[in-house]
PDB file of N, CA and C in Angstrom:
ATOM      1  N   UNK A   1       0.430   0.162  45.885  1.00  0.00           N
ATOM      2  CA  UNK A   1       0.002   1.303  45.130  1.00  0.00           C
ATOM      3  C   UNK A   1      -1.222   1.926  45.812  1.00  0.00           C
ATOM      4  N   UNK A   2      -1.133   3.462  45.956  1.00  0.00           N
ATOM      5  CA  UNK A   2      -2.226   3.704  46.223  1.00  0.00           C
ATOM      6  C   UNK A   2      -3.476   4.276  45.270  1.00  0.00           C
ATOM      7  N   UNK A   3      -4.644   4.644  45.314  1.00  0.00           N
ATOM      8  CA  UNK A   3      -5.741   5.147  44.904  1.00  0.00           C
ATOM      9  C   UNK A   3      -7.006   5.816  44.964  1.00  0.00           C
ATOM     10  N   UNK A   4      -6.734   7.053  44.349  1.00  0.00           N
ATOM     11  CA  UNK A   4      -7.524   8.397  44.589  1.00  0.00           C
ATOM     12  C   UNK A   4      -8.513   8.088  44.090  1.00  0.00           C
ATOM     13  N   UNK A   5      -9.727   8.229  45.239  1.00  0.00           N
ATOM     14  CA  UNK A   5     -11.120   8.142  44.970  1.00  0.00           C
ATOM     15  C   UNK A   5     -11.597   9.120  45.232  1.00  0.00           C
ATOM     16  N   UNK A   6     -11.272  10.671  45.445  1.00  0.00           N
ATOM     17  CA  UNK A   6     -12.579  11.876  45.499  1.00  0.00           C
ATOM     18  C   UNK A   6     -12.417  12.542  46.842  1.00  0.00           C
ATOM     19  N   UNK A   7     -12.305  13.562  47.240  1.00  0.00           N
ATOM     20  CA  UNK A   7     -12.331  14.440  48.242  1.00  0.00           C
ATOM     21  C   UNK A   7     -11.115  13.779  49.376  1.00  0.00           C
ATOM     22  N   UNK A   8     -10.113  14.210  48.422  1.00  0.00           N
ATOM     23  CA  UNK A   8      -8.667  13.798  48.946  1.00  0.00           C
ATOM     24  C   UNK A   8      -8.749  12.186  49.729  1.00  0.00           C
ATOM     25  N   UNK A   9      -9.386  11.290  49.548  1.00  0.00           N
ATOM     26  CA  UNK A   9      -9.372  10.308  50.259  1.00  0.00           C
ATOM     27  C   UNK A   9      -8.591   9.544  48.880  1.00  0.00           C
ATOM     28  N   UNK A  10      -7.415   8.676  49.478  1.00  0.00           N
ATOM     29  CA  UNK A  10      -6.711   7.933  49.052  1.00  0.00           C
ATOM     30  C   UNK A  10      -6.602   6.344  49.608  1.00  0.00           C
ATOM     31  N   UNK A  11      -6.662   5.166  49.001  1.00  0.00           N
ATOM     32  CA  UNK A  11      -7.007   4.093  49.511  1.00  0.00           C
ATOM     33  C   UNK A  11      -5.720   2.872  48.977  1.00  0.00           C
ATOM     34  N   UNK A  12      -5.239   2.027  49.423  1.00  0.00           N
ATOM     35  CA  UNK A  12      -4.418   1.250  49.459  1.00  0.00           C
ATOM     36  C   UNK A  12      -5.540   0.025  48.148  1.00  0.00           C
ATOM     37  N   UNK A  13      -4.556   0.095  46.988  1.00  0.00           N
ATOM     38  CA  UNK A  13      -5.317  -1.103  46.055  1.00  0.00           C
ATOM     39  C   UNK A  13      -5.327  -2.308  46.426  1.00  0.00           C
ATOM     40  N   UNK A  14      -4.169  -2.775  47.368  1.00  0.00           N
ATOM     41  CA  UNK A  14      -4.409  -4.070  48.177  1.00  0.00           C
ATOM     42  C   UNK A  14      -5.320  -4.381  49.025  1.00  0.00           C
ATOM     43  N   UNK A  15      -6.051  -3.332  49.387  1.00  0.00           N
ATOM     44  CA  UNK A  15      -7.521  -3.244  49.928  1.00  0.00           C
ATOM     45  C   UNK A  15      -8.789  -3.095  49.428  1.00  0.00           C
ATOM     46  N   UNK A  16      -8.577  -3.119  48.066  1.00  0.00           N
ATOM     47  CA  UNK A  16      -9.698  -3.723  47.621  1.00  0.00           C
ATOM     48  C   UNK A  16     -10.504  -4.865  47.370  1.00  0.00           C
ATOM     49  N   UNK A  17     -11.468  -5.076  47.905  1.00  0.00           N
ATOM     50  CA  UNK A  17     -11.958  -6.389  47.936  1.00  0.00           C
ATOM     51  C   UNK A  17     -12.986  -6.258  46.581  1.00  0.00           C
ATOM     52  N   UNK A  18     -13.719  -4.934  46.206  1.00  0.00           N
ATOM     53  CA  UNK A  18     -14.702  -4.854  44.535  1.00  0.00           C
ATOM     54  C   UNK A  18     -14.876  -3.820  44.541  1.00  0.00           C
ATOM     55  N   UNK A  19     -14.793  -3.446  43.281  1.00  0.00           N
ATOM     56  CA  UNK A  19     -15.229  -2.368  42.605  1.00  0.00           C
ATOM     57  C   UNK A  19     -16.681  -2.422  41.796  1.00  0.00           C
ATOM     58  N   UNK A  20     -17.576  -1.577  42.084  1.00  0.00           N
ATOM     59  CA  UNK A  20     -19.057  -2.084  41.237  1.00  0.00           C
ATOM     60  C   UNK A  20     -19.579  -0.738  41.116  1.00  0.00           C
ATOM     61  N   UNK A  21     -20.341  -0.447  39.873  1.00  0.00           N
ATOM     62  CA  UNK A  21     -20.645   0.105  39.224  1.00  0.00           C
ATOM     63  C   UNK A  21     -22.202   0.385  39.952  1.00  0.00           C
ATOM     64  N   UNK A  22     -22.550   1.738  40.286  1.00  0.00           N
ATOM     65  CA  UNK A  22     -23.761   1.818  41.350  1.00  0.00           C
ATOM     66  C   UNK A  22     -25.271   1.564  40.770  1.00  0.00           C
ATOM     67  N   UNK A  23     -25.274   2.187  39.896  1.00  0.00           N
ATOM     68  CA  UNK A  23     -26.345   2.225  38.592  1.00  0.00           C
ATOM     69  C   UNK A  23     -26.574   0.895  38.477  1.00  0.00           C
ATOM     70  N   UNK A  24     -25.956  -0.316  38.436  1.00  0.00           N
ATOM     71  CA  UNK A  24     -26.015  -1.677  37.773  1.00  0.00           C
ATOM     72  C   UNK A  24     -26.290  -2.361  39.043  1.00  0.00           C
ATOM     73  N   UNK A  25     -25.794  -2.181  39.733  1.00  0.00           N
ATOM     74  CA  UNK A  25     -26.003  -3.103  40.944  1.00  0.00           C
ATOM     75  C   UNK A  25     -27.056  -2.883  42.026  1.00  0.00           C
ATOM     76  N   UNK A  26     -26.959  -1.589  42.165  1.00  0.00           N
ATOM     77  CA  UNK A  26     -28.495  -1.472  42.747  1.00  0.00           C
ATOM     78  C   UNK A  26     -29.377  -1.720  41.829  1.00  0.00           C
ATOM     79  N   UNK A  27     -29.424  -2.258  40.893  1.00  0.00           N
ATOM     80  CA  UNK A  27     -30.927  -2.790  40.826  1.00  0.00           C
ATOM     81  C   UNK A  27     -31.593  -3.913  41.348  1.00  0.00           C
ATOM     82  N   UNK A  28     -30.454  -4.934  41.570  1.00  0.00           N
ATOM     83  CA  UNK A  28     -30.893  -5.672  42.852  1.00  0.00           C
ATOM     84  C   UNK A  28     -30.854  -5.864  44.176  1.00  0.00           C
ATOM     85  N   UNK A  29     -32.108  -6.331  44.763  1.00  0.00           N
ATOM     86  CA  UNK A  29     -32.586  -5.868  46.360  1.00  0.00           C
ATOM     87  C   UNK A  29     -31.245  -6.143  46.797  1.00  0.00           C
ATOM     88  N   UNK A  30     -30.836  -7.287  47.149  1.00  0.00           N
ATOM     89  CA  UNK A  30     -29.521  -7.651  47.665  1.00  0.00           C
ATOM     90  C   UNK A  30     -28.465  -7.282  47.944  1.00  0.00           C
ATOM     91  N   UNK A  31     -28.112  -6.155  46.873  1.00  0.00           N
ATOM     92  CA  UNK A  31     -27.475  -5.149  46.532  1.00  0.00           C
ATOM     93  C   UNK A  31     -27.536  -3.900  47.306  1.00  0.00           C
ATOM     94  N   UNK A  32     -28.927  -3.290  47.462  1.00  0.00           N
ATOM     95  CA  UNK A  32     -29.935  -2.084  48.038  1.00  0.00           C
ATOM     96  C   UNK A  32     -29.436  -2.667  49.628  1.00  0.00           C
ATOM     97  N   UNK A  33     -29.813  -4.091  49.977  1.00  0.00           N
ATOM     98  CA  UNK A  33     -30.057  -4.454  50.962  1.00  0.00           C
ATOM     99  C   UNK A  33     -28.442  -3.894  51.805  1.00  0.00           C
ATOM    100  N   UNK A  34     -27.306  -4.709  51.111  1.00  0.00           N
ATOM    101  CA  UNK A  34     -25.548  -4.805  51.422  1.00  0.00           C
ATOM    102  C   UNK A  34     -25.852  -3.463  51.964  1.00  0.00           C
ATOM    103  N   UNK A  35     -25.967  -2.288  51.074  1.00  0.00           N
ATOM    104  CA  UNK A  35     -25.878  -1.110  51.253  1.00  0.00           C
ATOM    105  C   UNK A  35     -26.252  -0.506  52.159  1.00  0.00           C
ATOM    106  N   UNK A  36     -27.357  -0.567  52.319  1.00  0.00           N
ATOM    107  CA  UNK A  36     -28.573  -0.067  53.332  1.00  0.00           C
ATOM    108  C   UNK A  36     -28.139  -0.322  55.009  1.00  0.00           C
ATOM    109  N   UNK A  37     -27.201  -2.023  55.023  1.00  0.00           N
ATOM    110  CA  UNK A  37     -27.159  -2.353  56.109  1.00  0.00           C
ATOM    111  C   UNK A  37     -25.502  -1.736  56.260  1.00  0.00           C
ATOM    112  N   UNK A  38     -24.565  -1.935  55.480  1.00  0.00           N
ATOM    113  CA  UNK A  38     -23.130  -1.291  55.869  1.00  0.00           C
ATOM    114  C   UNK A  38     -23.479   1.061  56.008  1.00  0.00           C
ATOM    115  N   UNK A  39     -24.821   1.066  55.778  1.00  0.00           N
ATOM    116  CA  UNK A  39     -24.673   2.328  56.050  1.00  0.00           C
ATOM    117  C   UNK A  39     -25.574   2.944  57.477  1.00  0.00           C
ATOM    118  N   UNK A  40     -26.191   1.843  57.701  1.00  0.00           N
ATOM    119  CA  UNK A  40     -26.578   2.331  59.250  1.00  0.00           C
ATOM    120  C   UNK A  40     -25.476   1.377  60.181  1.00  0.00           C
ATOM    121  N   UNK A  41     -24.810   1.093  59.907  1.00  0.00           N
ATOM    122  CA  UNK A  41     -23.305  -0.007  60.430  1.00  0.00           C
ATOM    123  C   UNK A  41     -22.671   1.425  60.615  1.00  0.00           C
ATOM    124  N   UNK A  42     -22.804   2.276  59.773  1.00  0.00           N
ATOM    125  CA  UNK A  42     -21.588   3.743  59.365  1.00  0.00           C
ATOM    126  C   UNK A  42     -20.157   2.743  58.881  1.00  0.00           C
ATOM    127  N   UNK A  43     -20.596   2.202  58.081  1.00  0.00           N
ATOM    128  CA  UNK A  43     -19.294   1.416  57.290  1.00  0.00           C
ATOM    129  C   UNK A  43     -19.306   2.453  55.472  1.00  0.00           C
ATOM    130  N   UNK A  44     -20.296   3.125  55.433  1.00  0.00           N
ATOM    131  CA  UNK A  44     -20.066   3.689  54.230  1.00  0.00           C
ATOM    132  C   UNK A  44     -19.231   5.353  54.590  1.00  0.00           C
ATOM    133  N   UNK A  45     -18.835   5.640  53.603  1.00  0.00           N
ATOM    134  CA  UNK A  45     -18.193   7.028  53.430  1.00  0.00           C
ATOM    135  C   UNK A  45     -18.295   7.614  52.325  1.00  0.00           C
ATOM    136  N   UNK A  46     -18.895   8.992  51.723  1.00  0.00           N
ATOM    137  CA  UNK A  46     -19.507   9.103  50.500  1.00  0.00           C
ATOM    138  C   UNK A  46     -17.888  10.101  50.356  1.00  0.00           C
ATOM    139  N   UNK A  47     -17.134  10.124  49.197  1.00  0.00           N
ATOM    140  CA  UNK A  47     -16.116  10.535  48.565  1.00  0.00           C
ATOM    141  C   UNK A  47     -16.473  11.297  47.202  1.00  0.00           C
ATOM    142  N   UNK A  48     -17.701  11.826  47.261  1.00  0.00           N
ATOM    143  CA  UNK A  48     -18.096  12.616  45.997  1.00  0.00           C
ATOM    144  C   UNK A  48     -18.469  13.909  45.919  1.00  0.00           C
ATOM    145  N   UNK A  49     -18.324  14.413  45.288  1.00  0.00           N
ATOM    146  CA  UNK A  49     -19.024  15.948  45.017  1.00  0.00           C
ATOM    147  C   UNK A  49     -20.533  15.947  44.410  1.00  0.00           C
ATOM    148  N   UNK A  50     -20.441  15.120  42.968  1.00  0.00           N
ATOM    149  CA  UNK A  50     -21.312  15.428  42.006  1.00  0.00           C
ATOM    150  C   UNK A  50     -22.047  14.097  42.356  1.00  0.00           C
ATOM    151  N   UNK A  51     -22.695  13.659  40.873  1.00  0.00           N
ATOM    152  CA  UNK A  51     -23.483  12.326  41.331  1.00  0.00           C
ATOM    153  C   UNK A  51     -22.484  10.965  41.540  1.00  0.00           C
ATOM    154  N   UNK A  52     -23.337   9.762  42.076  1.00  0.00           N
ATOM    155  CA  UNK A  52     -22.321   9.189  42.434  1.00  0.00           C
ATOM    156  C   UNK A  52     -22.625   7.914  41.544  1.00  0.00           C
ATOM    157  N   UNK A  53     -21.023   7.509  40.805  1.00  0.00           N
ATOM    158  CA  UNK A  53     -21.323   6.740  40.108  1.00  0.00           C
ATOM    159  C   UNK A  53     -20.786   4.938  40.109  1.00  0.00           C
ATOM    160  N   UNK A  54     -20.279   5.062  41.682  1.00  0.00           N
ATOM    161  CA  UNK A  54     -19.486   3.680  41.932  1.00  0.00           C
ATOM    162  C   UNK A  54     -19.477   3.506  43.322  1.00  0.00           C
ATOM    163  N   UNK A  55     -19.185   2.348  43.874  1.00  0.00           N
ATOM    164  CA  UNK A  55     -18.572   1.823  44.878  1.00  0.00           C
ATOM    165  C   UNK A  55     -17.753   0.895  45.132  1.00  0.00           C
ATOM    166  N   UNK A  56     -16.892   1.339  46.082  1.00  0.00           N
ATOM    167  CA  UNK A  56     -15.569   0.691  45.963  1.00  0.00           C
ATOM    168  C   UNK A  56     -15.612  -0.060  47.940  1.00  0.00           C
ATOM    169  N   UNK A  57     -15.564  -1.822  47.882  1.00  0.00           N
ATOM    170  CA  UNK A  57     -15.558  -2.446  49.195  1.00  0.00           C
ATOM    171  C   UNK A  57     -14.135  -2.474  49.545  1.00  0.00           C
ATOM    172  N   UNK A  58     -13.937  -2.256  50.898  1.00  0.00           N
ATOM    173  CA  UNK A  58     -12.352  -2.479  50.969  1.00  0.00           C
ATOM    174  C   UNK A  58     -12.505  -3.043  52.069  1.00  0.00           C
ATOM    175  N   UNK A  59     -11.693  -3.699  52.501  1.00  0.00           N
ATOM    176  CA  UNK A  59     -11.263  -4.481  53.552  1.00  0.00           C
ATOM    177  C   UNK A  59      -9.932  -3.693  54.569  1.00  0.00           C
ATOM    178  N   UNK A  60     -10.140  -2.489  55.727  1.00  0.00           N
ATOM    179  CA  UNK A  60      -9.321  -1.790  56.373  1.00  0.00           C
ATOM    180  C   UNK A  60      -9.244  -2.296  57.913  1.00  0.00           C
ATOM    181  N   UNK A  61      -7.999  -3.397  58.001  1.00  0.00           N
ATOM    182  CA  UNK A  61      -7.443  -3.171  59.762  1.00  0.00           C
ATOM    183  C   UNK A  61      -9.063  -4.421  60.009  1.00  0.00           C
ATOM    184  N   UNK A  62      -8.848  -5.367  59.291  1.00  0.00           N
ATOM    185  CA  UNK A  62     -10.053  -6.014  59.313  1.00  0.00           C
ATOM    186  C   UNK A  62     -11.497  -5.733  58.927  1.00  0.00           C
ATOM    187  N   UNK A  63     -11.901  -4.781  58.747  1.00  0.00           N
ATOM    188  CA  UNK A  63     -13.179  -3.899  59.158  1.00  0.00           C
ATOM    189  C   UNK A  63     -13.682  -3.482  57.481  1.00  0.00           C
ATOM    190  N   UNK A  64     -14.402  -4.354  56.947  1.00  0.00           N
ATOM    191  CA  UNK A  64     -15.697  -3.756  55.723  1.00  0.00           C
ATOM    192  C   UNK A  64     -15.325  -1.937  55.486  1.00  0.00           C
ATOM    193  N   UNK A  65     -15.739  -1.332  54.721  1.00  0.00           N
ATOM    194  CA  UNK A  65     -15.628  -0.077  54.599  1.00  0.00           C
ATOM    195  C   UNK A  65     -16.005   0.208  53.134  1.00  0.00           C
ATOM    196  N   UNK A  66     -16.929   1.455  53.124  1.00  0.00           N
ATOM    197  CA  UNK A  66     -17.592   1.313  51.627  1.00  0.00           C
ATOM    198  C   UNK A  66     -17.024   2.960  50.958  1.00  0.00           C
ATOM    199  N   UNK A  67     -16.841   2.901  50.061  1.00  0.00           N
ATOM    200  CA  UNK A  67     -16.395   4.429  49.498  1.00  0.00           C
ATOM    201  C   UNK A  67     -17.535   4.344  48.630  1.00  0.00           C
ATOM    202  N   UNK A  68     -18.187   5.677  48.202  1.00  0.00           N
ATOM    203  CA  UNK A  68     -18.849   6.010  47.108  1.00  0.00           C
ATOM    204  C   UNK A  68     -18.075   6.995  46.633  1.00  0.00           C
ATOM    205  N   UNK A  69     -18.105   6.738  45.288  1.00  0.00           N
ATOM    206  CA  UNK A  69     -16.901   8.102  44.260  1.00  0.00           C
ATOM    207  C   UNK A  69     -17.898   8.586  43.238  1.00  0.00           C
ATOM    208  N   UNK A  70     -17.901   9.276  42.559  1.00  0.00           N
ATOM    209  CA  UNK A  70     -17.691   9.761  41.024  1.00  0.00           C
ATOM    210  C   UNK A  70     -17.679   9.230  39.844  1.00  0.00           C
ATOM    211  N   UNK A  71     -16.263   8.780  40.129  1.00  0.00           N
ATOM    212  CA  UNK A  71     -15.152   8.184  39.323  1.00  0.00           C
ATOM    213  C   UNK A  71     -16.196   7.052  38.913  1.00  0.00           C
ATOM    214  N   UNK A  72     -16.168   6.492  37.655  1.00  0.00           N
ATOM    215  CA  UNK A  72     -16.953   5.400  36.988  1.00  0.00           C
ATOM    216  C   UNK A  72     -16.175   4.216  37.011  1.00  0.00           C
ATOM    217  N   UNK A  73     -16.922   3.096  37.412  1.00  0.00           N
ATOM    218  CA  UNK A  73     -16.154   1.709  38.259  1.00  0.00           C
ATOM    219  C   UNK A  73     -15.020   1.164  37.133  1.00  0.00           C
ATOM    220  N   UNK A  74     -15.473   1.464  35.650  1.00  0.00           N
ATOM    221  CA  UNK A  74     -13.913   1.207  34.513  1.00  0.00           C
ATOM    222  C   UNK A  74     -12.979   2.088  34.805  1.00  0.00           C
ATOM    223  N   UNK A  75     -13.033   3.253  35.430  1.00  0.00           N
ATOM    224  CA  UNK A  75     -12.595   3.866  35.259  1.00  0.00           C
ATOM    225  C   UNK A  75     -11.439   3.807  36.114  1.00  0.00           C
ATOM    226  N   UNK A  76     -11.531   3.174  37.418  1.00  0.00           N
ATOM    227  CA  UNK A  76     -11.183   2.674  39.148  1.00  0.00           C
ATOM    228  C   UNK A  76     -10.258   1.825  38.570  1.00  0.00           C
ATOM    229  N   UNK A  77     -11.106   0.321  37.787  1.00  0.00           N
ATOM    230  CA  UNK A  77     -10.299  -0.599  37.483  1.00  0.00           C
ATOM    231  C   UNK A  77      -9.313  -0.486  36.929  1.00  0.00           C
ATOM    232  N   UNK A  78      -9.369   0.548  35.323  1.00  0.00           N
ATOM    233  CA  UNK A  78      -8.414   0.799  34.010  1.00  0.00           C
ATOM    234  C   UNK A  78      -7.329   1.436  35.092  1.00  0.00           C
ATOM    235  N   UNK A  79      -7.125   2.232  36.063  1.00  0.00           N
ATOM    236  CA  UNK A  79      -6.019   2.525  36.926  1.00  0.00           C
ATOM    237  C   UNK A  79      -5.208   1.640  37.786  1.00  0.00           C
ATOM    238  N   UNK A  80      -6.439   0.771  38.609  1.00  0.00           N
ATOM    239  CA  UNK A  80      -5.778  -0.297  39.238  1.00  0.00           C
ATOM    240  C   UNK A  80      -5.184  -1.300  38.370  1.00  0.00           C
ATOM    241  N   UNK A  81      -5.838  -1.551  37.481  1.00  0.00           N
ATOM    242  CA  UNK A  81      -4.787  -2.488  36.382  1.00  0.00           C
ATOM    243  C   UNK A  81      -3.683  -1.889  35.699  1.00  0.00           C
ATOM    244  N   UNK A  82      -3.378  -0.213  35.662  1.00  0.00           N
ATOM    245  CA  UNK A  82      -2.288   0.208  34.541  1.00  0.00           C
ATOM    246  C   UNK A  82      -1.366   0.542  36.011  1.00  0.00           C
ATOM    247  N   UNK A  83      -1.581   0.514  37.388  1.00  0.00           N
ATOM    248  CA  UNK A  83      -0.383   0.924  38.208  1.00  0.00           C
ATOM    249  C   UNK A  83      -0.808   2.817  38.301  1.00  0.00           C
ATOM    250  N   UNK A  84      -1.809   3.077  37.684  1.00  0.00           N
ATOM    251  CA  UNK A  84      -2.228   4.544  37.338  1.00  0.00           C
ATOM    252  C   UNK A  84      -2.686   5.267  39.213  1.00  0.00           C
ATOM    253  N   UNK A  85      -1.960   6.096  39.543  1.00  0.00           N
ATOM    254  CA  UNK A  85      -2.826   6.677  41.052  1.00  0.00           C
ATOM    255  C   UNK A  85      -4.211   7.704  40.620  1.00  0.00           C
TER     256      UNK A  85
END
């Protein structure tokens, strides 16, 4: 199945390795830190227009890869669990 995360980028759900909620998780360093380092890596890709309210880790062709969406991280899941694109 696939899954629409924001500025036509579409992602394979078998490639998801987590879905996390941005607001919640950056509040810890560790968190800030993951981020900070997969985005001077250029492992992130921002998929949003407006503010951003999630991130989604995937695992592509071996290789880490970070999406930032919109889309609110229940919101990611409630699709990946109903089969919903």
């Amino acid at each position: 199945m696939y899954l629409h995360l924001g500025f036509e980028k579409v992602i394979k759900s078998e490639n998801i390795i987590g879905i996390f909620d941005l607001d919640n998780t950056t509040l810890q360093k560790s968190s800030r830190d993951y981020l900070a380092r997969a985005e001077k890596a250029g492992n992130i890709e921002n998929v949003c227009e407006d503010l951003p309210k999630s991130f989604v880790v995937c695992s592509e062709n071996g290789k880490r890869k970070i999406y930032i969406t919109q889309i609110a991280s229940s919101t990611i899941l409630r699709r990946v669990n109903n089969g919903i694109i």
